[in-house]
N, C-alpha and C. Protein backbone atom coordinates (compact mmCIF):
# COMPACT_ATOMS: atom_id res chain seq x y z
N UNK A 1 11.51 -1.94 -24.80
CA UNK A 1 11.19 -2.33 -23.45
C UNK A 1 9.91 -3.17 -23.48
N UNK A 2 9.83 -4.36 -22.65
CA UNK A 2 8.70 -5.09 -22.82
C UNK A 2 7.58 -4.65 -22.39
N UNK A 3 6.45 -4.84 -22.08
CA UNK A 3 5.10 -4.38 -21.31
C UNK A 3 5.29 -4.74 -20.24
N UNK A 4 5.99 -6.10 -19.56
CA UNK A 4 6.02 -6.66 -18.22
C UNK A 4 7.38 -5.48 -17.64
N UNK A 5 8.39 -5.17 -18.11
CA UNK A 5 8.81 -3.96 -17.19
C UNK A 5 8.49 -2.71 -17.52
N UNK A 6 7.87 -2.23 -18.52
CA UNK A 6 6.81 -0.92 -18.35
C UNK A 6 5.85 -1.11 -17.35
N UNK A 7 5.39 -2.42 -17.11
CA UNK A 7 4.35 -1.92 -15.89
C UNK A 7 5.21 -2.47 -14.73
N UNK A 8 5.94 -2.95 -14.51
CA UNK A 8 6.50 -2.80 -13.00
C UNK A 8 7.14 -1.30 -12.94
N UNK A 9 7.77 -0.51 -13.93
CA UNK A 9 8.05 0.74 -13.90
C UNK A 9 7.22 1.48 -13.66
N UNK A 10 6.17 1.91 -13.95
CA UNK A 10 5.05 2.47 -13.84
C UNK A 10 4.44 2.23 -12.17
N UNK A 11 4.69 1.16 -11.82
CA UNK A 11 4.39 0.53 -10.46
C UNK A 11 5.11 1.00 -9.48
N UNK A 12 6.63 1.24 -9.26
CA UNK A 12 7.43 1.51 -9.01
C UNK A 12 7.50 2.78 -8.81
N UNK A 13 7.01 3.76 -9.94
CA UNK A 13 6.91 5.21 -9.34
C UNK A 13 5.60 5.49 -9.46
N UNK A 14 4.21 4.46 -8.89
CA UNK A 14 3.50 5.02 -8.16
C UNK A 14 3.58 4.89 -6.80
N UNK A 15 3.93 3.83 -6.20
CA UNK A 15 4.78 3.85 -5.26
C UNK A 15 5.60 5.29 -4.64
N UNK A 16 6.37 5.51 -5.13
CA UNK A 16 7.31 6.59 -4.96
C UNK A 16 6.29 7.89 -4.86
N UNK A 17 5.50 8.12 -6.00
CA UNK A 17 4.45 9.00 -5.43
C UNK A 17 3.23 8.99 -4.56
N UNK A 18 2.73 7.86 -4.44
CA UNK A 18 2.03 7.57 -2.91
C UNK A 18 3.05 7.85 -1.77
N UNK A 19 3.83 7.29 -1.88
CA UNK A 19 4.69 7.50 -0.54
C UNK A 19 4.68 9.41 -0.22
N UNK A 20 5.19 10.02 -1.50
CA UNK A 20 5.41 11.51 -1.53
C UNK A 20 4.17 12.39 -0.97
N UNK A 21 3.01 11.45 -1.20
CA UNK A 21 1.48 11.91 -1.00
C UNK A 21 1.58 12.01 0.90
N UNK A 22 1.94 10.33 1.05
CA UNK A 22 1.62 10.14 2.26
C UNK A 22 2.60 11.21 3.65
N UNK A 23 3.58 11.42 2.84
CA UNK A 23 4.57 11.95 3.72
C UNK A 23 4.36 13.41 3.89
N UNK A 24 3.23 13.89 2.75
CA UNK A 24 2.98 15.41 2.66
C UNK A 24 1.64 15.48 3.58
N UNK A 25 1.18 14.01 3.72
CA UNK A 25 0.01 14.29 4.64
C UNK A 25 0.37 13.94 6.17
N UNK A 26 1.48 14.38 6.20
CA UNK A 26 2.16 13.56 7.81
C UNK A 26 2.34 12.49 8.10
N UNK A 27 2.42 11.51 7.36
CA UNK A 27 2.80 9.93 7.58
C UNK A 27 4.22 9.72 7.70
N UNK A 28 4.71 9.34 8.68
CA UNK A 28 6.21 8.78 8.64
C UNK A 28 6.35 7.43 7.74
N UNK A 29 6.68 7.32 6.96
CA UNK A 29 7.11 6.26 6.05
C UNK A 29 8.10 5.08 6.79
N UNK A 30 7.92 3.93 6.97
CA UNK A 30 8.58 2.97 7.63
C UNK A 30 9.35 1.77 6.66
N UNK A 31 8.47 1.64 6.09
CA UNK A 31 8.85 0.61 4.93
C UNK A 31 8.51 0.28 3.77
N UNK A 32 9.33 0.21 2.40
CA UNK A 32 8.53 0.42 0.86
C UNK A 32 9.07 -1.41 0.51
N UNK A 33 8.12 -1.40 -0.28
CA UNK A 33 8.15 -2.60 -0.99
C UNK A 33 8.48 -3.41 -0.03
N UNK A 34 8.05 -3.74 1.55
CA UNK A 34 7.97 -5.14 2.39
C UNK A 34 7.89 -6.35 1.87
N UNK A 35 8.86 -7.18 1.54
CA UNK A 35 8.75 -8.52 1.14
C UNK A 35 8.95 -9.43 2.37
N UNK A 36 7.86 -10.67 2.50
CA UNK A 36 8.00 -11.61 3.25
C UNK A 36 7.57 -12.89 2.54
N UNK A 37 8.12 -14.19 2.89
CA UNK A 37 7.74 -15.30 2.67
C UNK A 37 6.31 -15.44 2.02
N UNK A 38 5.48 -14.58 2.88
CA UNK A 38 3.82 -14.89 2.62
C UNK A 38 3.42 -13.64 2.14
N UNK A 39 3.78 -12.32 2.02
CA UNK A 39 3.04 -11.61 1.34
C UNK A 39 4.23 -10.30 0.94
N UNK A 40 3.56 -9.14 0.40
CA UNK A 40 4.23 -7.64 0.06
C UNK A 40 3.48 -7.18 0.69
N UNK A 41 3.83 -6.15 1.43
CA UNK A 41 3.56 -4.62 1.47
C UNK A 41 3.94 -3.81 0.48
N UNK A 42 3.14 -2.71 -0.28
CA UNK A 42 3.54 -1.58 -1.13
C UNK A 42 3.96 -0.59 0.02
N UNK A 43 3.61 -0.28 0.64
CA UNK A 43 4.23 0.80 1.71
C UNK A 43 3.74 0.50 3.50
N UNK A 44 4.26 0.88 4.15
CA UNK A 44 4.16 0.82 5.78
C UNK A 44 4.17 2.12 6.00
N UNK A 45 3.22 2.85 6.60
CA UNK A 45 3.53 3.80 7.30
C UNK A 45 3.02 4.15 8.76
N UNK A 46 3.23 5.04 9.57
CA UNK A 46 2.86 5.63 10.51
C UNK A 46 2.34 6.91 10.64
N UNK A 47 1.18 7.08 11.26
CA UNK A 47 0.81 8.34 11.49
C UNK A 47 0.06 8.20 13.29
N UNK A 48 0.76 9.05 14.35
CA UNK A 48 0.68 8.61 15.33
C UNK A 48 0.55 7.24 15.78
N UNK A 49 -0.54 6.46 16.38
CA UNK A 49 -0.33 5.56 16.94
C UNK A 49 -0.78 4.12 16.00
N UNK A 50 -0.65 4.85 14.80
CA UNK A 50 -1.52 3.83 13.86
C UNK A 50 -0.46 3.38 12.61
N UNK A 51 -0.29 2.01 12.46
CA UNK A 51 0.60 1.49 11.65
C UNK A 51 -0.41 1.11 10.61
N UNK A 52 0.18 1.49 9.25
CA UNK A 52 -0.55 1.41 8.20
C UNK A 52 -0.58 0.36 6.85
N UNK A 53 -0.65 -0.22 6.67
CA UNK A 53 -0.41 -1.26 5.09
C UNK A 53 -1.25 -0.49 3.97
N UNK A 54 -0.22 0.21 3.52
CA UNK A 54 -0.56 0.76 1.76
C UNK A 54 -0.72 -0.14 1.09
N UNK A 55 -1.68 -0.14 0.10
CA UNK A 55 -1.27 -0.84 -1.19
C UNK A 55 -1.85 -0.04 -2.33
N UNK A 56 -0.66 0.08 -3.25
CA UNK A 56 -0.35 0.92 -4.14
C UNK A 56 -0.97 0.66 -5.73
N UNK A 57 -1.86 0.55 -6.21
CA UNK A 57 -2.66 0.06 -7.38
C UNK A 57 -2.89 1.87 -8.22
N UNK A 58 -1.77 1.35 -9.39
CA UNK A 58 -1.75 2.36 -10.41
C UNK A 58 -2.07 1.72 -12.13
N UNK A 59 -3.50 2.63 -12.31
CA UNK A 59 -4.27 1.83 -13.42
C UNK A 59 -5.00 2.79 -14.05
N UNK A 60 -5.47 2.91 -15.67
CA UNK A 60 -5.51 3.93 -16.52
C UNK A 60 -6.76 4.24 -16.32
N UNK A 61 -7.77 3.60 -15.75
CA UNK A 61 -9.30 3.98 -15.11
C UNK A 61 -9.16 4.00 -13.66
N UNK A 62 -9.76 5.28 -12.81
CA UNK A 62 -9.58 5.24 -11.39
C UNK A 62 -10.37 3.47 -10.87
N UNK A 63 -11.21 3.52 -11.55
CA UNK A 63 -12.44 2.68 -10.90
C UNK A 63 -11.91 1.17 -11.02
N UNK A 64 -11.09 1.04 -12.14
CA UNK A 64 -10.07 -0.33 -12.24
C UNK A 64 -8.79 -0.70 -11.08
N UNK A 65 -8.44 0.85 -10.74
CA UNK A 65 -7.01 0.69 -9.98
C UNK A 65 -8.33 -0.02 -7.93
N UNK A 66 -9.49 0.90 -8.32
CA UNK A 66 -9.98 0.35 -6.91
C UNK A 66 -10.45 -0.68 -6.76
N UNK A 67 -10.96 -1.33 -8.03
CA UNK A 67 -11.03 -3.01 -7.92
C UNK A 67 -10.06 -3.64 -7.81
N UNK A 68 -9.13 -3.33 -7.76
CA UNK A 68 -8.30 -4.43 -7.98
C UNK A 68 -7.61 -5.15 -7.13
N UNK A 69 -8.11 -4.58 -5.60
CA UNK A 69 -7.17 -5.63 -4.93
C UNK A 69 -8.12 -6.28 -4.27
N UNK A 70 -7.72 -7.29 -4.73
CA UNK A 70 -8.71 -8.73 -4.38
C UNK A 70 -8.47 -9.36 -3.07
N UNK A 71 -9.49 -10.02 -2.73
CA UNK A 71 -9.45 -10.93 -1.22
C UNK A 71 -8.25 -11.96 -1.01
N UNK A 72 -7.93 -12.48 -2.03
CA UNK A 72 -6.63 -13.58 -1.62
C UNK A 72 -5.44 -11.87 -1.62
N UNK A 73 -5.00 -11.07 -2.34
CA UNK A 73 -4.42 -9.93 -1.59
C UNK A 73 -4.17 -9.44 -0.50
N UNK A 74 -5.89 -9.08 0.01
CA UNK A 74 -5.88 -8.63 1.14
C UNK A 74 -5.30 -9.52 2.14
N UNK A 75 -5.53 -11.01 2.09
CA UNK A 75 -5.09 -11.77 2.62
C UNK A 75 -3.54 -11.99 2.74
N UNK A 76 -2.98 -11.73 2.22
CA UNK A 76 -1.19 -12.03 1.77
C UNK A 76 -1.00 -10.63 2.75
N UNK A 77 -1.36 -9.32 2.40
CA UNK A 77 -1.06 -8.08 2.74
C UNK A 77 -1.13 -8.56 4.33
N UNK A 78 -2.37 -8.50 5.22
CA UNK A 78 -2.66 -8.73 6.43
C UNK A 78 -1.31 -9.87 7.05
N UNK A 79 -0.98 -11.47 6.11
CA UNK A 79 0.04 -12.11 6.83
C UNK A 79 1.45 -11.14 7.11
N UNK A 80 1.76 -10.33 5.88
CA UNK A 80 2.46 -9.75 5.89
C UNK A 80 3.05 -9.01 7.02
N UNK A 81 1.89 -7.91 7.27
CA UNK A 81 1.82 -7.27 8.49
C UNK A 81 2.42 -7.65 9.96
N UNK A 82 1.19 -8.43 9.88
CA UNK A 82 1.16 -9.72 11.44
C UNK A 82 3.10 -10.25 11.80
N UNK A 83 3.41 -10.26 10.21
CA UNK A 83 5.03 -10.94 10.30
C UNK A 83 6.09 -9.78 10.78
N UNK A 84 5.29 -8.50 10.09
CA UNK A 84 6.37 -7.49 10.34
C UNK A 84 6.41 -7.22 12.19
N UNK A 85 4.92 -7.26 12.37
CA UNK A 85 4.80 -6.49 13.41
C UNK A 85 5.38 -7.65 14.60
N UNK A 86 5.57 -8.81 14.53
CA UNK A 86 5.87 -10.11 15.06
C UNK A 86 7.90 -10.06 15.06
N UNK A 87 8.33 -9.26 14.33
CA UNK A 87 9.99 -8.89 14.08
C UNK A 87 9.83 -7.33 14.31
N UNK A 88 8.91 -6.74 15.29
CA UNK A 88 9.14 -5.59 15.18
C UNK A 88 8.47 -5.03 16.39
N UNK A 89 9.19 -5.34 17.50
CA UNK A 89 8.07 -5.54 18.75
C UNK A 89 7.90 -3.59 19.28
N UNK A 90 8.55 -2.87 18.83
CA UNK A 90 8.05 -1.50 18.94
C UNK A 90 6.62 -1.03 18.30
N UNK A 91 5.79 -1.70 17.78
CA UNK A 91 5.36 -1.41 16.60
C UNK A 91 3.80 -1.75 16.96
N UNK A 92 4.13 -3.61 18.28
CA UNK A 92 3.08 -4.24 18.86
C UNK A 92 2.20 -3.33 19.21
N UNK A 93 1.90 -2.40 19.64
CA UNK A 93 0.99 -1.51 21.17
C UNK A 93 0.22 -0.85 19.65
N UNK A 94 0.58 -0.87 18.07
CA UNK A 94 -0.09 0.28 17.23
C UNK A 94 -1.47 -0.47 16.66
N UNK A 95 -2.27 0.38 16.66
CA UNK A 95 -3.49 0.10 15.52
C UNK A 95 -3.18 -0.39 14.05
N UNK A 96 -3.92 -1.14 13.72
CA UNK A 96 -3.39 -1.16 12.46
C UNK A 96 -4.75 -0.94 11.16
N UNK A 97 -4.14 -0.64 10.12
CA UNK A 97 -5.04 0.17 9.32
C UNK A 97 -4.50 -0.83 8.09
N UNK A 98 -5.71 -0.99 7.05
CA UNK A 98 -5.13 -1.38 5.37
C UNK A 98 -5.81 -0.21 5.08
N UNK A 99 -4.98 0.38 4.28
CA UNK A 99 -5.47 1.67 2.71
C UNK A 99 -5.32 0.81 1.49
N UNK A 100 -6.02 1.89 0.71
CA UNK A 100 -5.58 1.51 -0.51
C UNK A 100 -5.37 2.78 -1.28
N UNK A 101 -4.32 3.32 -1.93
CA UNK A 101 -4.07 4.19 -3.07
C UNK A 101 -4.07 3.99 -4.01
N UNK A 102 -5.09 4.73 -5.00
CA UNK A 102 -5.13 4.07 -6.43
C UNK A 102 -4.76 5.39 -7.11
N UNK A 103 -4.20 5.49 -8.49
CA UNK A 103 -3.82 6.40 -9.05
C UNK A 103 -4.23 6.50 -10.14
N UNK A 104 -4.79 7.01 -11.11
CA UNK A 104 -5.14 7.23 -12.50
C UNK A 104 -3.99 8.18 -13.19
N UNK A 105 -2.68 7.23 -13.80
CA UNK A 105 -1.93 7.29 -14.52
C UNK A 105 -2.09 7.81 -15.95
N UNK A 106 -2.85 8.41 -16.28
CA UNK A 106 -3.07 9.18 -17.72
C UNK A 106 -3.84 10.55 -17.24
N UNK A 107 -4.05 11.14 -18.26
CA UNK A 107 -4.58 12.64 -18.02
C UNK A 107 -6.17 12.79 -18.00
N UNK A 108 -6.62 12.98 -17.31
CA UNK A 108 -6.19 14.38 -16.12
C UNK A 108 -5.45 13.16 -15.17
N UNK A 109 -4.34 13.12 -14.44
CA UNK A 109 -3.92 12.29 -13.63
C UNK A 109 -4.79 12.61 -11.52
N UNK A 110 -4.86 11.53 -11.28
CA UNK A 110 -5.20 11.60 -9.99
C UNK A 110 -5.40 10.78 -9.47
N UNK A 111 -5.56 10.78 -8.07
CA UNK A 111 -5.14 10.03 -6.74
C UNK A 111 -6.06 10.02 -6.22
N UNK A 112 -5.99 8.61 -5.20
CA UNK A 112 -7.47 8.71 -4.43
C UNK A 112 -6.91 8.08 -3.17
N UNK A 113 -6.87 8.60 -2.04
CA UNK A 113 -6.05 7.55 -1.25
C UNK A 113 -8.00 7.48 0.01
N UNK A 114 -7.88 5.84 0.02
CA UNK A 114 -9.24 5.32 1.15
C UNK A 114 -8.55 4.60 2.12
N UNK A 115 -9.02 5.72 3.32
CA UNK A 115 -8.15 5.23 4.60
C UNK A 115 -9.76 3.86 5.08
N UNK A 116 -8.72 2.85 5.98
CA UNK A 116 -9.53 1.72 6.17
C UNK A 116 -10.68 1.48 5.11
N UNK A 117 -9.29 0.78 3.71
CA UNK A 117 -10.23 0.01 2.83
C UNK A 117 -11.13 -1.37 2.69
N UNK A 118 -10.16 -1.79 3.83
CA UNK A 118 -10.49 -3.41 4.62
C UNK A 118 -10.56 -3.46 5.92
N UNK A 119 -11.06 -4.28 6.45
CA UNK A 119 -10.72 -4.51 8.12
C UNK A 119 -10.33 -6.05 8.20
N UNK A 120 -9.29 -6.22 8.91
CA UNK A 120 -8.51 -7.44 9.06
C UNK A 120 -9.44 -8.85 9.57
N UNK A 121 -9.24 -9.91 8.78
CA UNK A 121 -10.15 -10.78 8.93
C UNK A 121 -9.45 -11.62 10.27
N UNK A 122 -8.81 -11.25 11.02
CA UNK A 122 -8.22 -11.71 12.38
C UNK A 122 -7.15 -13.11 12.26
């Protein structure tokens, strides 16, 4: 197996376990892997009135997986949003939040989920 699909695998079920995180912390899960023209979402969720943009960064140092999502990112993530919520007019009236979940994929394994890691540059 190459390294380029070991790490989308690896990507793929951190994903799956953020989501498992988020749903154990009461988040209704709306949408995984959001693809649009201009950006991804790693996860969408809801928790009351607040619509959420996950992004899912799984990396063998905690402190690497939290650098890593960079400003042209955040940027793609936010168009993203704006597009969903623009095809998704139930959704208009919600707050919206960016997280970020980072995971430390080797042992001791662990999770760090930072609610409002960004605030939307408008």
């Amino acid at each position: 197996m190459t390294r380029r699909i070991k790490a989308y695998k690896r990507g793929v079920w951190a994903e799956y376990l953020a989501a498992l995180y988020l749903v154990l912390k009461g988040y209704r899960i709306v949408a995984m892997r959001y693809k649009t023209p201009v950006g991804e979402i790693d996860i969408l969720a809801c928790k009351g009135k607040a619509l959420v943009a996950v992004e899912v960064k799984a990396r063998q140092a905690m402190e690497d997986a939290l650098e890593s999502v960079r400003p042209r990112s955040r940027q793609r993530i936010e168009k993203a949003l704006l597009q969903f919520i623009s095809m998704n007019a139930p959704y208009a009236d919600y707050a919206l939040r960016f997280d970020v979940i980072a995971l430390c994929m080797h042992w001791p394994f662990s999770l760090q989920h930072l609610d409002n890691a960004w605030q939307a540059r408008s």
